[in-house]
C-alpha atoms as a PDB file:
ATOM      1  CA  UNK A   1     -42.600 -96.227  61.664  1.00  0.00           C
ATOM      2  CA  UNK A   2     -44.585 -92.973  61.161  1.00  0.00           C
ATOM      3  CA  UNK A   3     -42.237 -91.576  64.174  1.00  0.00           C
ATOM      4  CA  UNK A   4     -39.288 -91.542  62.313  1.00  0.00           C
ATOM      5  CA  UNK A   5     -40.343 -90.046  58.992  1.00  0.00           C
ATOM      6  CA  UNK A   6     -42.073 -87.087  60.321  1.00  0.00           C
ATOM      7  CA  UNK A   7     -41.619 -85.733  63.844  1.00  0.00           C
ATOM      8  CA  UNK A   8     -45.011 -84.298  65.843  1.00  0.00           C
ATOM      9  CA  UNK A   9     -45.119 -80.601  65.715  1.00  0.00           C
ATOM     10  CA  UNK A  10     -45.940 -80.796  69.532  1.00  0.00           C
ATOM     11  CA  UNK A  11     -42.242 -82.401  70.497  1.00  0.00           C
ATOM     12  CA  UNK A  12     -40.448 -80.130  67.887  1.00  0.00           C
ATOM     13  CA  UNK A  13     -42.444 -77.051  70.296  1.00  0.00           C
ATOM     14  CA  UNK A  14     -41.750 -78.895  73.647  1.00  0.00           C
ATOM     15  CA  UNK A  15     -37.983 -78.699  73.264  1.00  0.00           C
ATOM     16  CA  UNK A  16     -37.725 -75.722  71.802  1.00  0.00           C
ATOM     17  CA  UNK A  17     -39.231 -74.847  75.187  1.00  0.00           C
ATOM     18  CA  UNK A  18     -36.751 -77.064  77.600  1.00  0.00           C
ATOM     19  CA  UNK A  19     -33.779 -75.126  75.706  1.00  0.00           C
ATOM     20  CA  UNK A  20     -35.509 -72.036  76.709  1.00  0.00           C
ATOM     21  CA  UNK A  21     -35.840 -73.503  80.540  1.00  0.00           C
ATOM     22  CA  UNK A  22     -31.541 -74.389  80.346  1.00  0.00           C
ATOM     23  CA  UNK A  23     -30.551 -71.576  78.325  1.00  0.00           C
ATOM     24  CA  UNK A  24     -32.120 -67.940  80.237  1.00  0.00           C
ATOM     25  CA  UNK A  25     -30.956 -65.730  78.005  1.00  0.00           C
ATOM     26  CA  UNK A  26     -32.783 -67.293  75.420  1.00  0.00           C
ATOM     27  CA  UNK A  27     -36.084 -66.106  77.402  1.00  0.00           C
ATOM     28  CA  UNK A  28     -35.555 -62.818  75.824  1.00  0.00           C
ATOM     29  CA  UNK A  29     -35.361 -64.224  72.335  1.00  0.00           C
ATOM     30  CA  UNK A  30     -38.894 -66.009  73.380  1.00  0.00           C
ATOM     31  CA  UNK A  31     -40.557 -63.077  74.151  1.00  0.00           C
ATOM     32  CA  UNK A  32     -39.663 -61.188  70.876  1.00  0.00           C
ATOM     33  CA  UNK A  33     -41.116 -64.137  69.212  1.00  0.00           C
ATOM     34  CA  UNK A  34     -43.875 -64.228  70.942  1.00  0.00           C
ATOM     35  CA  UNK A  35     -44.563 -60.453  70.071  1.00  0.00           C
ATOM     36  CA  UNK A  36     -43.716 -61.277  66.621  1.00  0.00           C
ATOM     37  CA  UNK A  37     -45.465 -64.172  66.090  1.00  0.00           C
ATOM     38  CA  UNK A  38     -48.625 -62.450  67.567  1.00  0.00           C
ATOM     39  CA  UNK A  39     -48.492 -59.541  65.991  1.00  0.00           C
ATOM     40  CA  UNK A  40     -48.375 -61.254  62.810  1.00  0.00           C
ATOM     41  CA  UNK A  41     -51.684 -63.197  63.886  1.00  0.00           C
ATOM     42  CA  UNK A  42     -53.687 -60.276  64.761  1.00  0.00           C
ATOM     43  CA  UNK A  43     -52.728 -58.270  61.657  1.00  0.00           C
ATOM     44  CA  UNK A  44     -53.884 -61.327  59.361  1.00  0.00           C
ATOM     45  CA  UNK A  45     -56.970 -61.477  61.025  1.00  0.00           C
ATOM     46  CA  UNK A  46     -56.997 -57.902  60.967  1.00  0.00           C
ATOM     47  CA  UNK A  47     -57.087 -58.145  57.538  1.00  0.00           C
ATOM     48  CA  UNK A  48     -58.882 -60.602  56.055  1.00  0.00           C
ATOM     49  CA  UNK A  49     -61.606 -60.909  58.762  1.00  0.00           C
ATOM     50  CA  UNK A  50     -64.048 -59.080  56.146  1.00  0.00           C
ATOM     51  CA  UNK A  51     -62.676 -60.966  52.769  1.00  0.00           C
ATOM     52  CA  UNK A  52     -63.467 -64.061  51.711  1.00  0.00           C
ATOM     53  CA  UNK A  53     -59.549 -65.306  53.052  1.00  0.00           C
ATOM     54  CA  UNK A  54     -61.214 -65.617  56.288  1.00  0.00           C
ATOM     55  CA  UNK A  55     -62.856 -68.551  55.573  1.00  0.00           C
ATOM     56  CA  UNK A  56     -59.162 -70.397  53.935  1.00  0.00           C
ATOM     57  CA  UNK A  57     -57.500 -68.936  57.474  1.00  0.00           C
ATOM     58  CA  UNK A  58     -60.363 -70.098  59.030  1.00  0.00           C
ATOM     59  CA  UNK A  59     -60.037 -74.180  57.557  1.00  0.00           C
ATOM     60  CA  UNK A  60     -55.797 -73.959  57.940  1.00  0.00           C
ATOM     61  CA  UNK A  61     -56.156 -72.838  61.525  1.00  0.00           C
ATOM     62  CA  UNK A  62     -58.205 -75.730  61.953  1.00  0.00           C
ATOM     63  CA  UNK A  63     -56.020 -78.004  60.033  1.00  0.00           C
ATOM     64  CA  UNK A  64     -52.671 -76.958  62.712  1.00  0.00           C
ATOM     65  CA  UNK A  65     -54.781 -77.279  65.816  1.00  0.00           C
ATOM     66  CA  UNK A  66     -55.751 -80.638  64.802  1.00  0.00           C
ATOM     67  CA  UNK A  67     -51.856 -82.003  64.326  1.00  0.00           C
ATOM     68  CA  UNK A  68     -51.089 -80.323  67.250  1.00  0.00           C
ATOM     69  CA  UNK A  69     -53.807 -82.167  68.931  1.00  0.00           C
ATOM     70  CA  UNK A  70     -53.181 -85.631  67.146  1.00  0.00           C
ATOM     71  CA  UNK A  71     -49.168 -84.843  68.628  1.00  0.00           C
ATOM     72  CA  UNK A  72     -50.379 -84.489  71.957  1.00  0.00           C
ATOM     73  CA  UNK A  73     -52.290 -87.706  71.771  1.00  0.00           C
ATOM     74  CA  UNK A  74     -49.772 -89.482  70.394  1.00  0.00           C
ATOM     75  CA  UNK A  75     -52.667 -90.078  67.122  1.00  0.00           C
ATOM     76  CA  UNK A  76     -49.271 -91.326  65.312  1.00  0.00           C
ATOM     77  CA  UNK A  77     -51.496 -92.072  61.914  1.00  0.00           C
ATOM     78  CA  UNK A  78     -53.374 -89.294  61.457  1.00  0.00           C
ATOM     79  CA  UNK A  79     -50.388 -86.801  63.009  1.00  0.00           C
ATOM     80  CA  UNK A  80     -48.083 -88.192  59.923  1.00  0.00           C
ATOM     81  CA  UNK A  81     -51.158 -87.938  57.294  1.00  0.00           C
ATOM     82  CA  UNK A  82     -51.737 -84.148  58.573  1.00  0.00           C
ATOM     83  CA  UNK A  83     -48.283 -83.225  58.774  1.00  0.00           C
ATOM     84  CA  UNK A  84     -47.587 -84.089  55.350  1.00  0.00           C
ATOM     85  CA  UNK A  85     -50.603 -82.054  54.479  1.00  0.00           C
ATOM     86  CA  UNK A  86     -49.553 -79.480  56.245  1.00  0.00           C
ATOM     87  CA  UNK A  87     -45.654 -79.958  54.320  1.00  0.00           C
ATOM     88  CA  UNK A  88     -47.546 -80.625  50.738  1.00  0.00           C
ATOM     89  CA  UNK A  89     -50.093 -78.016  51.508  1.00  0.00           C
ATOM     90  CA  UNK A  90     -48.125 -74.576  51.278  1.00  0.00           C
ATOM     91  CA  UNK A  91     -46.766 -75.973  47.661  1.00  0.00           C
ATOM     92  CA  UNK A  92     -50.421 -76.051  47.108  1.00  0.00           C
ATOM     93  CA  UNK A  93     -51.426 -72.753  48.588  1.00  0.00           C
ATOM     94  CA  UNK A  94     -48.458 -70.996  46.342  1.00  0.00           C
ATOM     95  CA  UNK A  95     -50.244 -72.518  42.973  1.00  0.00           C
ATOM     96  CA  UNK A  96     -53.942 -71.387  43.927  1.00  0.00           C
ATOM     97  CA  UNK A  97     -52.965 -68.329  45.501  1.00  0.00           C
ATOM     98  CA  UNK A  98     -50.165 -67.136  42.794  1.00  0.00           C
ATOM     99  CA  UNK A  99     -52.015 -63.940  41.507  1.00  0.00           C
ATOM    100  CA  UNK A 100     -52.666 -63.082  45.273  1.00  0.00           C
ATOM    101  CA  UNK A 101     -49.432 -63.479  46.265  1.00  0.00           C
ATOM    102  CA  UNK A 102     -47.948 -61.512  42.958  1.00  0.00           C
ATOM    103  CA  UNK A 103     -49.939 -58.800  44.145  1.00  0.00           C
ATOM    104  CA  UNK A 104     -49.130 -58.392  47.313  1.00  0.00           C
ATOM    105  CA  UNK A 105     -45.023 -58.103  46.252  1.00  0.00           C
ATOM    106  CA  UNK A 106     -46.237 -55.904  43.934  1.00  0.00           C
ATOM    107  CA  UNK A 107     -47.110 -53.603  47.017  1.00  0.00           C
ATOM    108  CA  UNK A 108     -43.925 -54.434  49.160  1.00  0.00           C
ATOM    109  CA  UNK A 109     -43.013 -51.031  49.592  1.00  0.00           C
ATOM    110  CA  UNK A 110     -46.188 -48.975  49.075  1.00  0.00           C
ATOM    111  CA  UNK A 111     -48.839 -47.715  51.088  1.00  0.00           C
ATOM    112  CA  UNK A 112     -50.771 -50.660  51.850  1.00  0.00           C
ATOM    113  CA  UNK A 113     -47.271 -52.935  52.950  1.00  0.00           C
ATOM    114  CA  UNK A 114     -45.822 -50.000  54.693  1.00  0.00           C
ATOM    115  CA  UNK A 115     -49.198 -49.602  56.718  1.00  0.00           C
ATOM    116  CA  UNK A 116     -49.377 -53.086  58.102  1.00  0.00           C
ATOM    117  CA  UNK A 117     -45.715 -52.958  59.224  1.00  0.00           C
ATOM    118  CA  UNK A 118     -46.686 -49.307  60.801  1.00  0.00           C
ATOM    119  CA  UNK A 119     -44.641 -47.355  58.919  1.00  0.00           C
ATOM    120  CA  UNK A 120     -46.840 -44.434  58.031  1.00  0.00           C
ATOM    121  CA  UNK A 121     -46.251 -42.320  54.825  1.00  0.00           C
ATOM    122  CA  UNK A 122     -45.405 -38.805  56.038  1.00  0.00           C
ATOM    123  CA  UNK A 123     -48.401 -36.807  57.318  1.00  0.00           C
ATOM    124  CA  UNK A 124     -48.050 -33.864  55.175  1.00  0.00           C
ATOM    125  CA  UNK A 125     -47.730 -35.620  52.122  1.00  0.00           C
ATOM    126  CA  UNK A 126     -50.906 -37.723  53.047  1.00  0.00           C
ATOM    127  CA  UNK A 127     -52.630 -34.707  53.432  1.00  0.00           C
ATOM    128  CA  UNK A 128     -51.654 -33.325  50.573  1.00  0.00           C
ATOM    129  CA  UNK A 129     -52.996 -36.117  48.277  1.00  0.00           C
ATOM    130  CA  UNK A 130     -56.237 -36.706  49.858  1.00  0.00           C
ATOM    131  CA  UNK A 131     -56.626 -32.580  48.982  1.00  0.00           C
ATOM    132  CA  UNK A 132     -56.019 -33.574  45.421  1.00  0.00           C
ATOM    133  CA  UNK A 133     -58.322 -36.224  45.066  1.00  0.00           C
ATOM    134  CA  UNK A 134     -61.289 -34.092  46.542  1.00  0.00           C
ATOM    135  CA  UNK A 135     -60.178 -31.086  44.525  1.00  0.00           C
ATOM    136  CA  UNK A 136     -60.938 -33.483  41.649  1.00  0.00           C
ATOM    137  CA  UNK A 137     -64.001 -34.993  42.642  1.00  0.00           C
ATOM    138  CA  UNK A 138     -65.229 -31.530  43.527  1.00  0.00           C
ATOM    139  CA  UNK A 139     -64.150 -30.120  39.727  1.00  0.00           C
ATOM    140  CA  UNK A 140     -66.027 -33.482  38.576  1.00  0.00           C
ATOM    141  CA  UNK A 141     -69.045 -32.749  40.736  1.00  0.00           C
ATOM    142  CA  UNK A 142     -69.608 -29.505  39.978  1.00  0.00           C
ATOM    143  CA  UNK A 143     -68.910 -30.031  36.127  1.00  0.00           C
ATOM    144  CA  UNK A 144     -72.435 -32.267  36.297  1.00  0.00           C
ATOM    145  CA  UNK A 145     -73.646 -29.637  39.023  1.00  0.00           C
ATOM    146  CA  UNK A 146     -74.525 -32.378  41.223  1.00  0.00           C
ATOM    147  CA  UNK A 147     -74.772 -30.921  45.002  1.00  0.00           C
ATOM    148  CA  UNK A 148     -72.097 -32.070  47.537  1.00  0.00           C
ATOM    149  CA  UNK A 149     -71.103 -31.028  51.178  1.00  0.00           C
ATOM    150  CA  UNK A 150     -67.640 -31.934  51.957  1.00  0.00           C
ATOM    151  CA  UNK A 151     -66.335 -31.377  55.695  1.00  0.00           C
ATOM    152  CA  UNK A 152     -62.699 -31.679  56.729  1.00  0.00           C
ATOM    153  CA  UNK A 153     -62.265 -32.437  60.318  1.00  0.00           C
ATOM    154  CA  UNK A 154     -59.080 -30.382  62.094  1.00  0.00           C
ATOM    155  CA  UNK A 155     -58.150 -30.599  65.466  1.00  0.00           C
ATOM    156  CA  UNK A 156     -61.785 -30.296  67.575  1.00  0.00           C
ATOM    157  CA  UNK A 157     -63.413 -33.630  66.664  1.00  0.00           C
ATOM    158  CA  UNK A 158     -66.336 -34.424  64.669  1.00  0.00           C
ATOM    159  CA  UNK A 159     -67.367 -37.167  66.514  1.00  0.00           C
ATOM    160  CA  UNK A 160     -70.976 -35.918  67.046  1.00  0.00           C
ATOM    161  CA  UNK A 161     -71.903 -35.232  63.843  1.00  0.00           C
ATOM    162  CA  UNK A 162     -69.959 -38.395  62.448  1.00  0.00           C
ATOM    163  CA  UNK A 163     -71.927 -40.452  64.470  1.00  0.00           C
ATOM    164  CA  UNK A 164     -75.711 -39.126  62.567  1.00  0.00           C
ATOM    165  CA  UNK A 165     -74.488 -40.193  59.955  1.00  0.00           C
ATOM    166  CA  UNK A 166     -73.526 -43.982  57.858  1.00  0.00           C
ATOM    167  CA  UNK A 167     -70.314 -45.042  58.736  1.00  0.00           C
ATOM    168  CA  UNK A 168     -67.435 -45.332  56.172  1.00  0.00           C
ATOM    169  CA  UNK A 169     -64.262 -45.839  57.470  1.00  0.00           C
ATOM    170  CA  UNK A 170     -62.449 -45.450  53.711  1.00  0.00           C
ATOM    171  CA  UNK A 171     -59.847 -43.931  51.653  1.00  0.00           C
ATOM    172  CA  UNK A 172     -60.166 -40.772  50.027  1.00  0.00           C
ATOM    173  CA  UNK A 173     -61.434 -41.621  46.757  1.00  0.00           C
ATOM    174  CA  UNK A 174     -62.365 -39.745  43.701  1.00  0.00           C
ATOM    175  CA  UNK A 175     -64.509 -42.218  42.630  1.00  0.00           C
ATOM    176  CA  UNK A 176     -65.837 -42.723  45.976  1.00  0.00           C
ATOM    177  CA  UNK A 177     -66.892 -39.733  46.745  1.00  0.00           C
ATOM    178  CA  UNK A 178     -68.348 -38.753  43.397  1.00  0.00           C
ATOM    179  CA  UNK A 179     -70.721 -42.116  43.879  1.00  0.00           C
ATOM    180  CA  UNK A 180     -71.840 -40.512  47.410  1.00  0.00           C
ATOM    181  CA  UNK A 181     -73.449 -37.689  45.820  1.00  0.00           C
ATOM    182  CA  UNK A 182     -75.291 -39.283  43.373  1.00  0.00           C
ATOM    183  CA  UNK A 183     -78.375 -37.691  42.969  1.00  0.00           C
ATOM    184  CA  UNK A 184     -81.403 -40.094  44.415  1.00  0.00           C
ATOM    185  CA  UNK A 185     -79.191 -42.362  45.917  1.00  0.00           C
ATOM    186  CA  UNK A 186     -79.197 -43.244  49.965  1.00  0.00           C
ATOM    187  CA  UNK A 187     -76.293 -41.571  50.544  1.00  0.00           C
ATOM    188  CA  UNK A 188     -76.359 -38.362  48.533  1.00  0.00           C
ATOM    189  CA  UNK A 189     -78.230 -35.944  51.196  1.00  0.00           C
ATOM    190  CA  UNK A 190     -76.001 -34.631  54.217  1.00  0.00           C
ATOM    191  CA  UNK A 191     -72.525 -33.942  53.979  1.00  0.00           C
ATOM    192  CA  UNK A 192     -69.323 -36.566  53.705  1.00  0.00           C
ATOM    193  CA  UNK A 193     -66.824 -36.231  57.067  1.00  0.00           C
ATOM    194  CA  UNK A 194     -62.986 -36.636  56.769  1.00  0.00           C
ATOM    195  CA  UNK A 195     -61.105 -37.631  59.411  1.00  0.00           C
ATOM    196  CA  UNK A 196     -57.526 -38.703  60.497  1.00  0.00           C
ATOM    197  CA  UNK A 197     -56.984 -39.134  56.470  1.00  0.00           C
ATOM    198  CA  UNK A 198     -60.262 -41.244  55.781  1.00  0.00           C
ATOM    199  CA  UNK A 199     -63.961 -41.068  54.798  1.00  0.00           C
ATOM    200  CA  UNK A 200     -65.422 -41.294  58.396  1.00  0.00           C
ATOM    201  CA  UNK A 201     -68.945 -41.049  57.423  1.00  0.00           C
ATOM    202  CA  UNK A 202     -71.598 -40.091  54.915  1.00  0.00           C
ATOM    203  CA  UNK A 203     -75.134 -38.474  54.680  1.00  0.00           C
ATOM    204  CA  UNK A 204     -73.919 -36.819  58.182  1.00  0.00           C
ATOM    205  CA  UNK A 205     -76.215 -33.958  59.407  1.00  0.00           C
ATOM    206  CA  UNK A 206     -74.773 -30.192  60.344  1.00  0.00           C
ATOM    207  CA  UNK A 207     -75.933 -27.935  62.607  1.00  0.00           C
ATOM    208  CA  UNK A 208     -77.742 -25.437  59.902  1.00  0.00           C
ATOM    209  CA  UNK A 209     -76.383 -21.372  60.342  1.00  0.00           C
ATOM    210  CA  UNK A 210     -79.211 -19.148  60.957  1.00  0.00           C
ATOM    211  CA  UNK A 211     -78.073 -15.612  60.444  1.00  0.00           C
ATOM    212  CA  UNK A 212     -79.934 -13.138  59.381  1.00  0.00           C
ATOM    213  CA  UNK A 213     -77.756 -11.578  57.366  1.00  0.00           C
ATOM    214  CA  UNK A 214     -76.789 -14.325  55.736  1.00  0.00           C
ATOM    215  CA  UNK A 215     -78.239 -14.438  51.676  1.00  0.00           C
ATOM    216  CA  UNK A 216     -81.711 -15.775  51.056  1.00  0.00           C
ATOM    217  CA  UNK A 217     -80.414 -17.530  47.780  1.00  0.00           C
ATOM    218  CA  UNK A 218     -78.188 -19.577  49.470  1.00  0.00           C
ATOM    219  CA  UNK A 219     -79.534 -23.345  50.426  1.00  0.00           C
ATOM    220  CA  UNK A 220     -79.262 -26.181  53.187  1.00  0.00           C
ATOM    221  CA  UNK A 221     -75.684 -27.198  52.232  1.00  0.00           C
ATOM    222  CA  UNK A 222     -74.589 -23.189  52.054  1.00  0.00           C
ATOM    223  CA  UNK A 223     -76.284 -23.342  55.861  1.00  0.00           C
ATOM    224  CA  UNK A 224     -74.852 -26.590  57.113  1.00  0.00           C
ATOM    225  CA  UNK A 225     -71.306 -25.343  55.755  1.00  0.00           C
ATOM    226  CA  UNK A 226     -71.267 -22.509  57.631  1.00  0.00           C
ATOM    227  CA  UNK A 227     -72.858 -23.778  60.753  1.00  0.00           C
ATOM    228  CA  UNK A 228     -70.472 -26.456  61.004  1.00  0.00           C
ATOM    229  CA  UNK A 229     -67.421 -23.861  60.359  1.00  0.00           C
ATOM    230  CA  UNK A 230     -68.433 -21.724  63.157  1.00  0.00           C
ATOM    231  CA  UNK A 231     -69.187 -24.629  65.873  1.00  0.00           C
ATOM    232  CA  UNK A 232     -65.896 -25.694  64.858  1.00  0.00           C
ATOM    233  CA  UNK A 233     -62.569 -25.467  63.164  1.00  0.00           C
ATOM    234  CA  UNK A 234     -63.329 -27.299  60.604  1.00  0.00           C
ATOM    235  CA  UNK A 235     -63.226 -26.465  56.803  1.00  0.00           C
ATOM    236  CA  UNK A 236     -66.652 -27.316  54.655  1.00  0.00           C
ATOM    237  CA  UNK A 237     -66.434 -27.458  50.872  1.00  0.00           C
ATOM    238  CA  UNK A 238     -69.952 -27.043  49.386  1.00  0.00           C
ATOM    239  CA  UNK A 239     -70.796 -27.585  45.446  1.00  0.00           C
ATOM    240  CA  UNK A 240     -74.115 -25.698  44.145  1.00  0.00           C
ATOM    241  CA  UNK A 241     -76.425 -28.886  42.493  1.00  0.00           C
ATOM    242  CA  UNK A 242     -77.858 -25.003  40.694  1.00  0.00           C
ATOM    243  CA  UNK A 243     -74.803 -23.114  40.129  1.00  0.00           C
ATOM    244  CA  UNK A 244     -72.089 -25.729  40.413  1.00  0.00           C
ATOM    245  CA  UNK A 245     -69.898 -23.035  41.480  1.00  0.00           C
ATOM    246  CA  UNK A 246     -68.187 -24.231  44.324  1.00  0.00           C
ATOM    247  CA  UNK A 247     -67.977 -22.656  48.152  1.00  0.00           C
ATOM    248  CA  UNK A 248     -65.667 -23.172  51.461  1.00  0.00           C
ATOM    249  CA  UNK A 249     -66.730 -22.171  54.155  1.00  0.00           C
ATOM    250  CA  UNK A 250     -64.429 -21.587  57.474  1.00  0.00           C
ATOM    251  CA  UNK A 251     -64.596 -19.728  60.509  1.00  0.00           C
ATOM    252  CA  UNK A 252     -68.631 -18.956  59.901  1.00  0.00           C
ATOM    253  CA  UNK A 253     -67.376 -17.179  56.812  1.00  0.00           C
ATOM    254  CA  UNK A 254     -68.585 -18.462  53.004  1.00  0.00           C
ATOM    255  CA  UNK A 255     -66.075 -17.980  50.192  1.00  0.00           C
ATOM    256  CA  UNK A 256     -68.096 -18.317  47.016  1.00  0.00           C
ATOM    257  CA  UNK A 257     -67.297 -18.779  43.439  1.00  0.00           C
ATOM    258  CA  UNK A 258     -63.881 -20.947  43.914  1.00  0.00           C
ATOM    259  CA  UNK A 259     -62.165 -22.133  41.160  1.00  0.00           C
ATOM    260  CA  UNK A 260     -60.045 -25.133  41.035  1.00  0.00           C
ATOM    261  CA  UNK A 261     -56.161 -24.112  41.888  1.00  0.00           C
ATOM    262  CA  UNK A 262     -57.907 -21.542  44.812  1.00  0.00           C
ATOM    263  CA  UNK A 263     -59.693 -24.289  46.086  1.00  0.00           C
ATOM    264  CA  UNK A 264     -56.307 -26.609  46.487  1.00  0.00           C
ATOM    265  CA  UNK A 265     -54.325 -23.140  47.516  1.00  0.00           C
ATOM    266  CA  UNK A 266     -57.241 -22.590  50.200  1.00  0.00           C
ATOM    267  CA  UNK A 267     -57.332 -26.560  51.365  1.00  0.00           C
ATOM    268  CA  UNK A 268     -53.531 -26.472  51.577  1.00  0.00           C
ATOM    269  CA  UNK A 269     -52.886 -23.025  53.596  1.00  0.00           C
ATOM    270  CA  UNK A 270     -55.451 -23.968  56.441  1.00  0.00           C
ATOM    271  CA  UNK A 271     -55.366 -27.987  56.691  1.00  0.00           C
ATOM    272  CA  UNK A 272     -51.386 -27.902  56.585  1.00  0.00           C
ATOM    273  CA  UNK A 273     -49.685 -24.773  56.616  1.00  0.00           C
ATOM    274  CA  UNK A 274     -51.502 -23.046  59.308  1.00  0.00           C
ATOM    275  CA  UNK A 275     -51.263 -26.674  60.961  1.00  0.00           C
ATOM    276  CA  UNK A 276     -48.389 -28.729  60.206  1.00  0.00           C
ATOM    277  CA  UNK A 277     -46.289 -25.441  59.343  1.00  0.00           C
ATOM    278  CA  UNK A 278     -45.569 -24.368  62.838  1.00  0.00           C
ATOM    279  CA  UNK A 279     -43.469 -27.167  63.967  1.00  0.00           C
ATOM    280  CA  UNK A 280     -41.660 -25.945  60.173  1.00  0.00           C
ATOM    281  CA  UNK A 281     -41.190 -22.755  61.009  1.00  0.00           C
ATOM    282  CA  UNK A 282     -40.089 -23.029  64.184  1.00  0.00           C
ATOM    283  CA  UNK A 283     -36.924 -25.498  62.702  1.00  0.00           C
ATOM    284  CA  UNK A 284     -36.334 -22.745  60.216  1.00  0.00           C
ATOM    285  CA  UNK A 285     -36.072 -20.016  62.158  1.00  0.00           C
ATOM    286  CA  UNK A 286     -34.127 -21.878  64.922  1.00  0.00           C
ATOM    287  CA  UNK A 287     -31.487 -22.990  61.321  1.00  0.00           C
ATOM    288  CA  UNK A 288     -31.758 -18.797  60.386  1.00  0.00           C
ATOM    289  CA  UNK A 289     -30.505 -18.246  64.181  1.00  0.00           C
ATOM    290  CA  UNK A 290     -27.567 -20.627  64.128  1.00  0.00           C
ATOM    291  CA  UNK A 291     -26.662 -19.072  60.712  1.00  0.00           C
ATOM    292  CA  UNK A 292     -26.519 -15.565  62.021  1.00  0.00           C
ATOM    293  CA  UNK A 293     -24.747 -16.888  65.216  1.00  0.00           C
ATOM    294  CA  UNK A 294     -21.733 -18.602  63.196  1.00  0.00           C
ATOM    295  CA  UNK A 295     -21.476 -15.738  60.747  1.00  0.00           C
ATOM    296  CA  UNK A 296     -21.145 -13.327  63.733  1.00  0.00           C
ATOM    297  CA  UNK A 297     -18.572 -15.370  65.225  1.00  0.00           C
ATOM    298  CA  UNK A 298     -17.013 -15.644  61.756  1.00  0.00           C
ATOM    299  CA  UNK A 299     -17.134 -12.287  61.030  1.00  0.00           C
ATOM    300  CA  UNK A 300     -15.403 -11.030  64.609  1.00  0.00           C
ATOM    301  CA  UNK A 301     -13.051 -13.507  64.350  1.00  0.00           C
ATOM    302  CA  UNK A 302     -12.166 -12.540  61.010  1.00  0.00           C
ATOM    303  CA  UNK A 303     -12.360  -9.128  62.496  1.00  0.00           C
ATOM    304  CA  UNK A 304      -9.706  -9.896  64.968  1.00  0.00           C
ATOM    305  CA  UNK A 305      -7.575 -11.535  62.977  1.00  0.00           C
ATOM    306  CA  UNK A 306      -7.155  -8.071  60.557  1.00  0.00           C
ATOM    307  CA  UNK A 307      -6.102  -6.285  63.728  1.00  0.00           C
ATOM    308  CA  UNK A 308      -3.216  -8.361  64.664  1.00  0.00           C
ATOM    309  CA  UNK A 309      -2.167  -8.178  61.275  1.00  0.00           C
END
């Protein structure tokens, strides 16, 4: 009775592998679907391993193995009373999950959606805005003169020093970072690490320059700032918790007293002009040869062609 008003899940799965088995060329369809399909599994787990979704995948996993299960041993009752859960069950999902799911069509297209399908927003541009935001929690810092040390990892890796510190693994936040250097707070000593586009770390500690003729008035971040610029390429932006004027420091070499549009000018020219902008100028000047080559050839033939005349 129960047979013919809902068919196990197992059978449905068993001959849509005998078709596979008489049909061959269908074995390449498999396989894509078998990427697909687990692809799709490890980016849900991916993502809601840490939220409180795991536990809801967690129960409907449980809820399929069990009518595959009941299927396989021919449990006819309980297969039919889980399969209709399983038919009733995504109406319910849709109801008690409706502001979940409006969200997340809210972000087809954006950063977050185009991330999980790989499709990464274009590097300079990413670059570009996580500059902003730090050039505004910088400004906001140094408004309150509240002390900050902010490092910007380039091409030799900060791995060392990322790992002395708390790990983050984050988006570049205003907000975020502004909450790091609150004064008292566990995180607020050391200096914040970006990497590949992301807070790596916090509270990290730098090696500490120790020139002599560096200035006496300037303090541990000043020191770590320029110690880490000269052990490495990377680019340290300090705020005074005194002053609030704000520093970078690159190359060993401290730039004091920068003001807001220098400071994104600065960030900009070394983390993606003198980086990203090769690859640039190398199109453009290949596009300025072709141009001279065609108007040289235009301009002889056009040359010739005055001659005969």
């Amino acid at each position: 009775m129960f047979t013919d008003l809902n068919k196990p899940l197992s059978d449905s799965f068993i001959e849509y592998i005998n078709s596979v088995k008489t049909h061959p060329f269908e074995i390449v369809t498999f396989v894509i679907d078998i990427i697909i399909v687990i692809f799709l599994i490890y980016e849900l787990i991916k993502r809601t391993k840490k939220s409180k979704v795991w536990q809801l995948v967690k129960g409907i996993a449980l809820l399929i193995i069990m009518t595959i299960l009941s299927g396989l041993l021919k449990l006819r009752i309980l297969n039919f009373i889980l399969t209709s859960i399983m038919s009733y069950g995504i109406i319910a999902l849709l109801i008690i999950f409706q502001p979940e799911l409006r969200r997340a069509l809210e972000q087809l297209g954006s950063n977050t959606f185009s991330r999980m399908f790989g499709i990464e927003k274009n590097m300079e541009d990413k670059i570009k805005e996580d500059i902003y935001k730090v050039v505004i929690a910088v400004e906001e810092l140094a408004k309150h003169k509240t002390g900050a040390l902010i490092v910007f990892e380039r091409d030799i890796k900060l791995q060392d020093i990322i790992d002395t510190g708390i790990a983050m693994d984050c988006e570049v936040s205003p907000q975020v970072l502004v909450n790091i250097f609150v004064p008292n707070t566990p995180l607020h000593d050391g200096a914040v690490v970006i990497s590949n586009n992301r807070i790596a770390a916090s509270a990290c500690i730098l090696p500490l320059a120790d020139d002599k003729d560096i200035a006496k008035e300037l303090g541990t971040r000043h020191r770590a700032a320029i110690g880490i610029s000269k052990e490495s390429d990377a680019i340290a932006v300090v705020v005074s918790e005194e002053t609030g004027k704000v520093s970078i420091a690159k190359d060993g070499t401290l730039i004091a007293d920068v003001k807001e549009d220098a400071l994104r000018h600065i960030l900009i020219k070394y983390l993606i002009n003198s980086r990203l902008g090769d690859e640039n100028d190398k199109k453009r000047i290949v596009k300025i040869k072709e141009k001279i080559k065609n108007d040289r050839i235009k301009f002889f033939k056009n040359k010739t062609n005055n001659a005969n005349k």
